[in-house]
C-alpha atoms as a PDB file:
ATOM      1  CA  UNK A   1     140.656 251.870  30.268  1.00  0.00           C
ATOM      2  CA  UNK A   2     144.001 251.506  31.410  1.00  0.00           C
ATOM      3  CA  UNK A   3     144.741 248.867  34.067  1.00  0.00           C
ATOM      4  CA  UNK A   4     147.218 250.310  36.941  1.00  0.00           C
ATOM      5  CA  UNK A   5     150.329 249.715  37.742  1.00  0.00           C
ATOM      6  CA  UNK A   6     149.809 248.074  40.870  1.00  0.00           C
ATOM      7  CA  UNK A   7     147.132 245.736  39.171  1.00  0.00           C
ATOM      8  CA  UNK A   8     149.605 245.243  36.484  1.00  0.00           C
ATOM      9  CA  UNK A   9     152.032 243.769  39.333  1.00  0.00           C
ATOM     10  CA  UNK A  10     148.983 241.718  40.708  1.00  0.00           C
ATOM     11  CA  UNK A  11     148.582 240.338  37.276  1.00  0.00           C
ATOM     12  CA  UNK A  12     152.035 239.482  36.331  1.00  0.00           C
ATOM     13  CA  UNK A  13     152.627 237.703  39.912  1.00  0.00           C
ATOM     14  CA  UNK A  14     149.499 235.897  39.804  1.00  0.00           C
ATOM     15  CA  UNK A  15     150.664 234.474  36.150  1.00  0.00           C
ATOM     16  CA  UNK A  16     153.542 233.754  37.545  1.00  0.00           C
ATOM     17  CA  UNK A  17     152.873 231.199  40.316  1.00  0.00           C
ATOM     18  CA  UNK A  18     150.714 229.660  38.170  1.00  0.00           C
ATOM     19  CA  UNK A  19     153.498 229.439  35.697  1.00  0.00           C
ATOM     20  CA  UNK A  20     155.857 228.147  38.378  1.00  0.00           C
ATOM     21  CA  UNK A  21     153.393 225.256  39.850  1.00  0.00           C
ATOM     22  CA  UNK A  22     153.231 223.965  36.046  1.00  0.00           C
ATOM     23  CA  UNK A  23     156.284 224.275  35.604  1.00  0.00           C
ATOM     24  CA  UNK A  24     157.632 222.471  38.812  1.00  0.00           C
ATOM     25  CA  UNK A  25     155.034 219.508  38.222  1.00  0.00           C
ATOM     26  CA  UNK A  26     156.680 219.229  34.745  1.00  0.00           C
ATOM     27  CA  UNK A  27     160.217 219.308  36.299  1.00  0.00           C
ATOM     28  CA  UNK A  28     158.570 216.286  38.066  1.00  0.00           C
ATOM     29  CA  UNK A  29     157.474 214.544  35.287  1.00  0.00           C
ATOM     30  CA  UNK A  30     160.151 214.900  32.786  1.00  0.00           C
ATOM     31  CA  UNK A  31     162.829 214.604  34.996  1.00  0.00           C
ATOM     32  CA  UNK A  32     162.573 210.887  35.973  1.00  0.00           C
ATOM     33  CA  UNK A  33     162.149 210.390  31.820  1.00  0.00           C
ATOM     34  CA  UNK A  34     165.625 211.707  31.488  1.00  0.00           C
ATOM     35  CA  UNK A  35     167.467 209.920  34.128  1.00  0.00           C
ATOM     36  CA  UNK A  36     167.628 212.560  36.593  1.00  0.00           C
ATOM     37  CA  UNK A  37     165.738 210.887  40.224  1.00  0.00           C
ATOM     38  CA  UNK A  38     163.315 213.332  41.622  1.00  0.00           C
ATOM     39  CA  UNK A  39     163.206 211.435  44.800  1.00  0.00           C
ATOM     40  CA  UNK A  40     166.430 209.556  44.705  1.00  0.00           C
ATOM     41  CA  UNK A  41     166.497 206.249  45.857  1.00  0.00           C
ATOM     42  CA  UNK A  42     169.877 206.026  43.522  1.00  0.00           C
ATOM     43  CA  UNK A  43     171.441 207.726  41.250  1.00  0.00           C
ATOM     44  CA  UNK A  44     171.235 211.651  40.703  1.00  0.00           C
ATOM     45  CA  UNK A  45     169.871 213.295  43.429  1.00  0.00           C
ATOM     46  CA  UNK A  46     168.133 216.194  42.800  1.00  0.00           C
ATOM     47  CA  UNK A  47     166.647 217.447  46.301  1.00  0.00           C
ATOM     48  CA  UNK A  48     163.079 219.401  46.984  1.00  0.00           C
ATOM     49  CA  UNK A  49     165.535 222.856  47.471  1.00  0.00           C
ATOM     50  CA  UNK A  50     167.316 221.725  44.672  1.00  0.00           C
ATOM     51  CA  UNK A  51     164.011 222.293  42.464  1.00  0.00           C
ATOM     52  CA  UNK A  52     162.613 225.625  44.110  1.00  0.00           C
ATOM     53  CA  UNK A  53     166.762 227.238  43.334  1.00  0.00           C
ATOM     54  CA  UNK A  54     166.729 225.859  40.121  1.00  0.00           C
ATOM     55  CA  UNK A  55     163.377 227.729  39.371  1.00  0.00           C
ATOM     56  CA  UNK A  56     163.484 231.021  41.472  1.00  0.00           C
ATOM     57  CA  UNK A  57     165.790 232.769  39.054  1.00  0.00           C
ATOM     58  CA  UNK A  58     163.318 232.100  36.073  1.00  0.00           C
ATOM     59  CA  UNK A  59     160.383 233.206  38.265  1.00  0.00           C
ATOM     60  CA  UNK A  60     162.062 236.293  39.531  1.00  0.00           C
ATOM     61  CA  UNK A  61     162.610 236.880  35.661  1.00  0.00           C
ATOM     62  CA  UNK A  62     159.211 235.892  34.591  1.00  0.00           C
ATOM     63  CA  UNK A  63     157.191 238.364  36.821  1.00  0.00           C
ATOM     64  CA  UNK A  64     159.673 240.976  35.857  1.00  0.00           C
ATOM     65  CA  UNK A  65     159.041 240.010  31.864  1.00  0.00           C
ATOM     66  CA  UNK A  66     155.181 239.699  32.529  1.00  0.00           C
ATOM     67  CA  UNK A  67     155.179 243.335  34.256  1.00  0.00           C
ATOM     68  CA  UNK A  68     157.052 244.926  32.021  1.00  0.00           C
ATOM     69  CA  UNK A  69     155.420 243.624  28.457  1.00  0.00           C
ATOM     70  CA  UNK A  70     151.656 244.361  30.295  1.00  0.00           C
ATOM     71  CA  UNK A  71     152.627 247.971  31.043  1.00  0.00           C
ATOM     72  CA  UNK A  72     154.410 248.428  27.749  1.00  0.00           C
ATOM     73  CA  UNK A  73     151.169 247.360  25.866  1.00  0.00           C
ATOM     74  CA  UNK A  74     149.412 249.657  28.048  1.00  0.00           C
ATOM     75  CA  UNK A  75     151.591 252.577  27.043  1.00  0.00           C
ATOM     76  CA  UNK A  76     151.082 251.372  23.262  1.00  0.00           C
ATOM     77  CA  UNK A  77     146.869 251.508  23.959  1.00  0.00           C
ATOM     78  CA  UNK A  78     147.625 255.038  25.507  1.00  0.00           C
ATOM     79  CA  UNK A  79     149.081 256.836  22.674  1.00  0.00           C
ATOM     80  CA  UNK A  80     146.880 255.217  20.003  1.00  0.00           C
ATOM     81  CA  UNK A  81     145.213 257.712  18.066  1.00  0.00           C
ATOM     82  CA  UNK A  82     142.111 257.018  15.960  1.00  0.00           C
ATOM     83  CA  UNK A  83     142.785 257.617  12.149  1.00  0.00           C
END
């Protein structure tokens, strides 16, 4: 069974926030291993906003990647033909 499209959007969203919380707690790691102060006493400063701009493009991108590739597989499922 196919899953629908809206489901499909619920799916890749839902990936995707997870995706983003890992990925901003990893921004918080590495950065301070790098040199780069994620809360600056000196040196870079690299603000809260700073983060969530830095990451919304690559969200925005990963839901759209994430919905696309789940509805493409489900096209590939839908014109499968037993042999």
């Amino acid at each position: 069974m196919s899953q629908s499209r809206t489901m499909s959007g619920v799916e890749a969203v839902t990936n995707t926030v997870v995706g983003f919380a890992v990925a901003l707690a990893t921004q918080y790691a590495v950065f301070p291993l790098v040199g780069v102060e994620v809360f600056p006493l000196v040196g870079v400063e690299v603000s809260h906003a700073t983060h969530w701009a830095i990451a919304a493009p690559f969200v925005a991108t990963s839901i759209l990647r994430s919905y696309l590739m789940r509805r493409f597989f489900n096209w590939l499922h839908s014109i499968e033909v037993d042999v």
